[in-house]
Protein backbone atom coordinates (compact mmCIF):
# COMPACT_ATOMS: atom_id res chain seq x y z
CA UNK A 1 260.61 63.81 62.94
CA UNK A 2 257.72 61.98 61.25
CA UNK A 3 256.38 63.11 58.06
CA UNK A 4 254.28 60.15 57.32
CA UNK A 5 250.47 61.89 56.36
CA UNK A 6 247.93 61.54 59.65
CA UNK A 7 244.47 60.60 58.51
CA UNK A 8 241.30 60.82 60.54
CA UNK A 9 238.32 59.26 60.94
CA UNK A 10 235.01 58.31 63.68
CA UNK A 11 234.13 56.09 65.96
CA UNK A 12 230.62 54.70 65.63
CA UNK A 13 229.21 52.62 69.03
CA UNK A 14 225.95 53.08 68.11
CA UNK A 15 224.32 54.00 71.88
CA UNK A 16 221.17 55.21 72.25
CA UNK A 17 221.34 56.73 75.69
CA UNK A 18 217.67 56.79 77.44
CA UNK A 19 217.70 60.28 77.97
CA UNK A 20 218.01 60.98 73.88
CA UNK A 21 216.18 57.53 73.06
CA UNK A 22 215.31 57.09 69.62
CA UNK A 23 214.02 53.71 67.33
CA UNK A 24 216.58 51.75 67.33
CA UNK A 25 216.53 51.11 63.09
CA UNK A 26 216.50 54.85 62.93
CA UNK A 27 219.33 55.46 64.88
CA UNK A 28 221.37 52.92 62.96
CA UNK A 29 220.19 54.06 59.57
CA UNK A 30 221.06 57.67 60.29
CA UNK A 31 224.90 56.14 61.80
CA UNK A 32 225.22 54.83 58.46
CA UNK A 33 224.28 57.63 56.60
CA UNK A 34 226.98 59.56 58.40
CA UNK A 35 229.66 57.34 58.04
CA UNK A 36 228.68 57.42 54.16
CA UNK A 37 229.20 61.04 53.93
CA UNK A 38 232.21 61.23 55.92
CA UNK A 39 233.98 59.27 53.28
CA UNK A 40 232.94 62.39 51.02
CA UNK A 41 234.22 64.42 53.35
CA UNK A 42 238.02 63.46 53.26
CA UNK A 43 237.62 61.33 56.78
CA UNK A 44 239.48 57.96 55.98
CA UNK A 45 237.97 55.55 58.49
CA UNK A 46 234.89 54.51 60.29
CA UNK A 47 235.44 52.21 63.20
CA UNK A 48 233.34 50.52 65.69
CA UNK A 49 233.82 49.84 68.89
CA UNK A 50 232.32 46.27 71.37
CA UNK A 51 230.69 45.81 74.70
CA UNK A 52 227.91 43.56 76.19
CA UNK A 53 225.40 44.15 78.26
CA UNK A 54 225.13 48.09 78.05
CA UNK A 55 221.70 50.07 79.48
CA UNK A 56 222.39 52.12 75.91
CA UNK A 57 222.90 49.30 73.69
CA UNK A 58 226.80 50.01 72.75
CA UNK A 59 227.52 47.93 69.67
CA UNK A 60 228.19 44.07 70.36
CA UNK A 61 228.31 42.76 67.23
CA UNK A 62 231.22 45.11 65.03
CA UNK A 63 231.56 43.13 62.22
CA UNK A 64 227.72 42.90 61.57
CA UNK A 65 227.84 47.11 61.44
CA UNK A 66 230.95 47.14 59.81
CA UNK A 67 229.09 44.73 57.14
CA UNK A 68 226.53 47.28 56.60
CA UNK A 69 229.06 50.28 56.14
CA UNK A 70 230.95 48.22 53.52
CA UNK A 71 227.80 48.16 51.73
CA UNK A 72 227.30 51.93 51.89
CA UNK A 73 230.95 52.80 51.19
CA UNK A 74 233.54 52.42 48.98
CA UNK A 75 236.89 53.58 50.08
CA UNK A 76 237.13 54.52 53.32
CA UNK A 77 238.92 52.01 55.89
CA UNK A 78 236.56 50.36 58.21
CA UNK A 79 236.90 47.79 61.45
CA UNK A 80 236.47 47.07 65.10
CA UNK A 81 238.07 49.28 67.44
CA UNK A 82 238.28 47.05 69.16
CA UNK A 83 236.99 44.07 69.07
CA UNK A 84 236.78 41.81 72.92
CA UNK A 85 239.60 38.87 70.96
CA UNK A 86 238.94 36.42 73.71
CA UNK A 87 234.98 36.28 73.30
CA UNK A 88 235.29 34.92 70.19
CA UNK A 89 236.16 31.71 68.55
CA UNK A 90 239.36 32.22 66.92
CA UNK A 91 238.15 30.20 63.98
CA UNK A 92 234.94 32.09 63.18
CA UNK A 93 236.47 35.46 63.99
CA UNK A 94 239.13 34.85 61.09
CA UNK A 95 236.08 33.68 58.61
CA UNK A 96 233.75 36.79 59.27
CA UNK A 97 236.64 39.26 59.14
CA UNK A 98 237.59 37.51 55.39
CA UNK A 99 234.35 37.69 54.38
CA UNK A 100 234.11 41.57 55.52
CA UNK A 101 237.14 42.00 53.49
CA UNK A 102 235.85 40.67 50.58
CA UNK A 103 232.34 42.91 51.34
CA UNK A 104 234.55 46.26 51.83
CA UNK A 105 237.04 44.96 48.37
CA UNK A 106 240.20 44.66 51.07
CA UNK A 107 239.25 47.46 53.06
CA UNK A 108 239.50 45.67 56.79
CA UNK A 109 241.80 47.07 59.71
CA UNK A 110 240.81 45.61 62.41
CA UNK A 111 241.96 46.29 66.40
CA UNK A 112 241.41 43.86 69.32
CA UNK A 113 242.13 43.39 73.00
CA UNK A 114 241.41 41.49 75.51
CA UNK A 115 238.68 43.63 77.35
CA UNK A 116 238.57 44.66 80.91
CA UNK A 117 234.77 43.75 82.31
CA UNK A 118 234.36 40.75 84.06
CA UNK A 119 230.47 40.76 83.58
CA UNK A 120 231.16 40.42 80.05
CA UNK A 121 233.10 37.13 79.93
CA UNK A 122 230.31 35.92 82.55
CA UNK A 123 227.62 36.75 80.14
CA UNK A 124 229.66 34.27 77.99
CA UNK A 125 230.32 31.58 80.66
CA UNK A 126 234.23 32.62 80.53
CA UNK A 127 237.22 32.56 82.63
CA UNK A 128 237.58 36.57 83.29
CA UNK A 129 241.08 35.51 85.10
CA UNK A 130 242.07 33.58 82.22
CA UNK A 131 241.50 36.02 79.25
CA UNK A 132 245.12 36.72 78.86
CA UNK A 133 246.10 33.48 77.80
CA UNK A 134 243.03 32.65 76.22
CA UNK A 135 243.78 35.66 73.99
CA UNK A 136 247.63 34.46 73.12
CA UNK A 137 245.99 31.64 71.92
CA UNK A 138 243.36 33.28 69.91
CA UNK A 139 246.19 35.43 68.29
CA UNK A 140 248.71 32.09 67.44
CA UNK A 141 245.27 30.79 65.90
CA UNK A 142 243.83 33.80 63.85
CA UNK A 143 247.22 34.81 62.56
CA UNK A 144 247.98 31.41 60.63
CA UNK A 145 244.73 31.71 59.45
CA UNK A 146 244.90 34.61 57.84
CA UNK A 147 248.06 33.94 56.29
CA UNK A 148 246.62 30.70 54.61
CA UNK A 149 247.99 27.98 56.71
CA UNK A 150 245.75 25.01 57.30
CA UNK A 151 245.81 25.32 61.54
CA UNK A 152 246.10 22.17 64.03
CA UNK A 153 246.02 23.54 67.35
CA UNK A 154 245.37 22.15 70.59
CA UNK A 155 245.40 24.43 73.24
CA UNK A 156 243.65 25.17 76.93
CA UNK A 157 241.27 26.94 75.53
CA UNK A 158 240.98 25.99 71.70
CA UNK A 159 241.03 22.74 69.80
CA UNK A 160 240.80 23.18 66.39
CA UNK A 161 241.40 20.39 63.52
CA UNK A 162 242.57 21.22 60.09
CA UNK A 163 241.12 24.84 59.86
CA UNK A 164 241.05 26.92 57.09
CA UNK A 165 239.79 29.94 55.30
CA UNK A 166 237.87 29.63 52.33
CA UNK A 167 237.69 31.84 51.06
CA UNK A 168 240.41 33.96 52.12
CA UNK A 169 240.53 37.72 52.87
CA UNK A 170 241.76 39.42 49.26
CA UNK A 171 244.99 40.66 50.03
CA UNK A 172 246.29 37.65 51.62
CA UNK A 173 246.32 38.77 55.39
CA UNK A 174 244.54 40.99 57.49
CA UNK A 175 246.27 44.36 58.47
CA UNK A 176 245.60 43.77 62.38
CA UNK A 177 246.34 46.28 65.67
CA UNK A 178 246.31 45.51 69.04
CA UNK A 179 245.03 47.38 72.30
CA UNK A 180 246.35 47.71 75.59
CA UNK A 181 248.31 49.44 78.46
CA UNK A 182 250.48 46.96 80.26
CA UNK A 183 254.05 45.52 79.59
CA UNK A 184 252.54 42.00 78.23
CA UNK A 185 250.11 43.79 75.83
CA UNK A 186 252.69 45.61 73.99
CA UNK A 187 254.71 42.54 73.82
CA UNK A 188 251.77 40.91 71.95
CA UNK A 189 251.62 43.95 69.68
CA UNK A 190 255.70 43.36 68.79
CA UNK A 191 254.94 39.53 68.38
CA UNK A 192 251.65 39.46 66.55
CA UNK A 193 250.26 43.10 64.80
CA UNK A 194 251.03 45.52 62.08
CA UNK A 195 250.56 48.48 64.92
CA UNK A 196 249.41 49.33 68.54
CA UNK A 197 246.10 50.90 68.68
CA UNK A 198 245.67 53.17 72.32
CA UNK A 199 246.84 56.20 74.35
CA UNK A 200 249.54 58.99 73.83
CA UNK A 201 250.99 57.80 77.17
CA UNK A 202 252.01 54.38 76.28
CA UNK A 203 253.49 54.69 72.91
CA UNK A 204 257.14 55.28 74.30
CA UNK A 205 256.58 51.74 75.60
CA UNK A 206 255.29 50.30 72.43
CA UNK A 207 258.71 51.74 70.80
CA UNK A 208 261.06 50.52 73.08
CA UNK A 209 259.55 47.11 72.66
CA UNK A 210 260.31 46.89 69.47
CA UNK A 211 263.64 47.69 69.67
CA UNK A 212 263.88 45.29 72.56
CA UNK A 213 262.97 42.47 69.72
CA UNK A 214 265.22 43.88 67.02
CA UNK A 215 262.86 45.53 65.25
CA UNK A 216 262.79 49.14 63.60
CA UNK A 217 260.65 52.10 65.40
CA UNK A 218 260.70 54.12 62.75
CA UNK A 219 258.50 51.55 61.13
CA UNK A 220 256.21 51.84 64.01
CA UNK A 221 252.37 51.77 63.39
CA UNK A 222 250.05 53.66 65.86
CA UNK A 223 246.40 54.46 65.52
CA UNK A 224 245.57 56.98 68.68
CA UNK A 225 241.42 57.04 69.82
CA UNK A 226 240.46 60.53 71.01
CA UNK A 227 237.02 60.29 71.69
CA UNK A 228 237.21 63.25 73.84
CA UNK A 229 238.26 65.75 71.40
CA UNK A 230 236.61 67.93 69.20
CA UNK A 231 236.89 70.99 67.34
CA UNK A 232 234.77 74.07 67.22
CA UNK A 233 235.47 78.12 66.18
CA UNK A 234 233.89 79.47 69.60
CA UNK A 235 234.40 76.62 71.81
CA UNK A 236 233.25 77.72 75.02
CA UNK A 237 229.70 77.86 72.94
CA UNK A 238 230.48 74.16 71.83
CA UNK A 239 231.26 73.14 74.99
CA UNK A 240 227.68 73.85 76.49
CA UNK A 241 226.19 72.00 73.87
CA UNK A 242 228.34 69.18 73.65
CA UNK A 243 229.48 68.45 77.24
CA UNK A 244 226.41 66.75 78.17
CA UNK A 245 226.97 64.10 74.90
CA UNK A 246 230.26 63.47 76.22
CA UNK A 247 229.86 63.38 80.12
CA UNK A 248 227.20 60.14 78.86
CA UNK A 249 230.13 59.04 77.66
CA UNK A 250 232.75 59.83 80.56
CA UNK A 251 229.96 58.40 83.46
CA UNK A 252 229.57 54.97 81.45
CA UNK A 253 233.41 54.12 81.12
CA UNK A 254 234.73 55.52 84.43
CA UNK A 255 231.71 53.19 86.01
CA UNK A 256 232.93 50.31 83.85
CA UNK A 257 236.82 50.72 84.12
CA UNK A 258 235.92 51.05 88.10
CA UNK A 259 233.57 47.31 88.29
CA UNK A 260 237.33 45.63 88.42
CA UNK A 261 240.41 47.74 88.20
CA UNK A 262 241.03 45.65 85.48
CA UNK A 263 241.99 47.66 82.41
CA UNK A 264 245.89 48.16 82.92
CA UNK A 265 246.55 51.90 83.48
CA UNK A 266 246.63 53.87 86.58
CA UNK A 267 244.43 57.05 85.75
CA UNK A 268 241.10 56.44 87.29
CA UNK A 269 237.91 58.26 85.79
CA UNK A 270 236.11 59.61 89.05
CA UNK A 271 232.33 60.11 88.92
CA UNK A 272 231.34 63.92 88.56
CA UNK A 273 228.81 65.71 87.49
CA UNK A 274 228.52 67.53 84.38
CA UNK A 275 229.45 71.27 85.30
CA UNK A 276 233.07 69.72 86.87
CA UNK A 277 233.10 67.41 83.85
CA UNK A 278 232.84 70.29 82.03
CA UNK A 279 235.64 72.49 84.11
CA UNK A 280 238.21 69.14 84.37
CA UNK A 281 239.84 69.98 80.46
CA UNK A 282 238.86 66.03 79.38
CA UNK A 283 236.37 67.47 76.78
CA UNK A 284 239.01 69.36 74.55
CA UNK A 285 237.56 71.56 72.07
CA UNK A 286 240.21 73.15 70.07
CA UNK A 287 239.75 75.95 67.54
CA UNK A 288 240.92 74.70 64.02
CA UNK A 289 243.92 76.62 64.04
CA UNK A 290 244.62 75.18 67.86
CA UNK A 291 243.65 71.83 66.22
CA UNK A 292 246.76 72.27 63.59
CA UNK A 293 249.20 72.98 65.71
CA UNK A 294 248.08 69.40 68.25
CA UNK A 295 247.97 67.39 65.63
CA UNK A 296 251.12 68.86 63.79
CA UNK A 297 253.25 68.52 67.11
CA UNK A 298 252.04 64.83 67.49
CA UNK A 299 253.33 63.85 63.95
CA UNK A 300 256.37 65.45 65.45
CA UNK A 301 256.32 63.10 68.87
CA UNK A 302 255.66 59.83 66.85
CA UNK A 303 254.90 57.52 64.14
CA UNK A 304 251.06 58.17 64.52
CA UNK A 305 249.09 57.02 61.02
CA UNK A 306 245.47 57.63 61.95
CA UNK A 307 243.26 59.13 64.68
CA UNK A 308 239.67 58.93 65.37
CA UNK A 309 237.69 60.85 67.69
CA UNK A 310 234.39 59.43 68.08
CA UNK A 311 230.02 60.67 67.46
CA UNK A 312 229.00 61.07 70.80
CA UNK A 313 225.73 59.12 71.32
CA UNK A 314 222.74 61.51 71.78
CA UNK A 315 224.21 64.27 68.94
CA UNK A 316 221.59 64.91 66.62
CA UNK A 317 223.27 64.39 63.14
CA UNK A 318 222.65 67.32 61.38
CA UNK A 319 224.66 68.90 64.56
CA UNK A 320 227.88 66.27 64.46
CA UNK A 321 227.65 66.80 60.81
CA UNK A 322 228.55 70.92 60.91
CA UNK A 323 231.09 70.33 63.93
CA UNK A 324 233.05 67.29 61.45
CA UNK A 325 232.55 69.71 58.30
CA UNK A 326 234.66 72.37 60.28
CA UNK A 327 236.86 69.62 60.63
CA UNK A 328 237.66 68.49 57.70
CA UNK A 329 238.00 71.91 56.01
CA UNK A 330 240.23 73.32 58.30
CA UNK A 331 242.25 70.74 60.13
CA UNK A 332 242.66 67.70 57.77
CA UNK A 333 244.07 69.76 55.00
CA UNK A 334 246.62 72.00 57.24
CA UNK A 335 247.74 68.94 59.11
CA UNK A 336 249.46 67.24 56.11
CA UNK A 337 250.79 70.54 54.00
């Protein structure tokens, strides 16, 4: 039994799908709005997700949103979910993350992994083959950064001389999860982060890794995306207005996770259009009171800390706004009592 309290929050890509297209600055100034009021509402993170490349401009650049929301916020726990590690020099990815702490007054929690679209690394003249060890290197690198060490490395993939962060993030480190399905990416999660950030499905693995390396599950830490969840009082109404949102969503990943076979898990996401999307059960729109009882029986399964489900691109506000009100009257309180 865990008893640890669940907290929620949303995932903010910031698409702006061509059928719902909108100016771009107004579609990021009414984002930030929302994230702003969720932290009224009692949601206790605001995450943001990275890809390249994307015909509706998903985010990618996190830690330039995540700047802004640290400007418009003042407790709620922000960063990447997650951020593409290997893309990035190790070096600068440890300095903007500091700085963002110090923007957000220690409020950074950031997730990375190592991506699974070989366009994307081409876009940045990378090794697609190679991101694995590119990103065990990036992780060796950023970790003694953050925990003050002046870093000499020389690596395949990164040189770096004498590196350090000045100034460094507040509270000394950096809390930091890591994605992934596979074997090898939990074992990175065991060697190098405070908790796996992923799916239901592989947290059995994450646990028995870590008592593989000696170390405690009960002081497991797992943040669980479900960005195809939401909750509604008459949701066969809900899911006529929100299944078309969400199938945006559905077409764009399945079409990405299916350029390479690349992403680590076996389920495939088959095209289809939106009245079997909307028959298949992966839009789940739970009552409240069907909501409770999930989220009460997950707590139950596992050492689960936070969950976001995510603003489906195309939503007009004022709508997300009533269906995440609902939310966080009914469910958040319930969940923890």
């Amino acid at each position: 039994m865990h008893n640890s309290t669940l907290s929620f929050g949303y995932l903010y890509d910031f698409r702006n799908p061509e059928q719902w297209r909108r100016p771009w600055n107004a579609l990021y100034g009414e984002t930030l709005d929302i994230v702003a009021w969720s932290e009224t509402a009692g949601f206790r993170g605001a995450w943001v997700p990275e890809h390249h490349g994307a015909d509706d401009g998903y985010m990618p650049t996190p830690n330039l949103a995540l700047a802004a929301m640290a400007a418009r916020t003042t407790s709620i726990r922000i960063g990447a979910a997650i951020a593409i590690a290997p893309l990035y020099h190790p070096v600068r990815f440890a300095e903007e993350c500091a700085v963002l702490d110090i923007l957000s007054n220690g409020r950074v929690e950031t997730a990375v992994a190592i991506g699974y679209r070989r366009r994307e690394y081409e876009m940045y003249g990378e090794d697609f083959r190679r991101r694995g060890n590119r990103f065990d290197e990036f992780l060796q690198i950023v970790s003694a950064l953050w925990a003050g060490e002046t870093v000499n490395f020389t690596g395949k993939h990164y040189t770096v001389k004498n590196a350090r962060i000045m100034p460094p993030p507040p509270r000394r480190t950096m809390p930091l999860y890591i994605g992934g399905f596979t074997e090898k990416a939990m074992e990175r999660v065991v060697k190098y982060a405070d908790g796996y950030f992923g799916n239901v499905e592989v947290c059995d693995l994450y646990m028995e890794k870590l008592r593989q390396h000696g170390k405690d599950p009960a002081q497991a830490a797992i943040r669980i995306p479900g960005l195809f969840l939401a909750v509604a009082e008459d949701p066969e109404k809900a899911m006529e207005e929100l299944a078309p949102y969400y199938h945006h969503v559905y077409t764009c990943y399945g079409a990405w996770m299916n350029e390479d076979h690349a992403l680590g898990m076996d389920r495939a996401m088959d095209p289809m259009e939106l009245d079997g999307f909307k028959q298949s059960g992966i839009l789940q729109i739970l009552t409240p009171e069907q909501a409770v009882t999930h989220f009460k029986a997950l707590k139950e399964q596992m050492p689960v800390e936070h969950y976001m489900m995510m603003r489906p691109p195309g939503l007009p506000a004022t709508r997300f706004i009533e269906y995440a009100e609902l939310f966080a009257a009914k469910v958040i309180p319930a969940v923890n009592c």
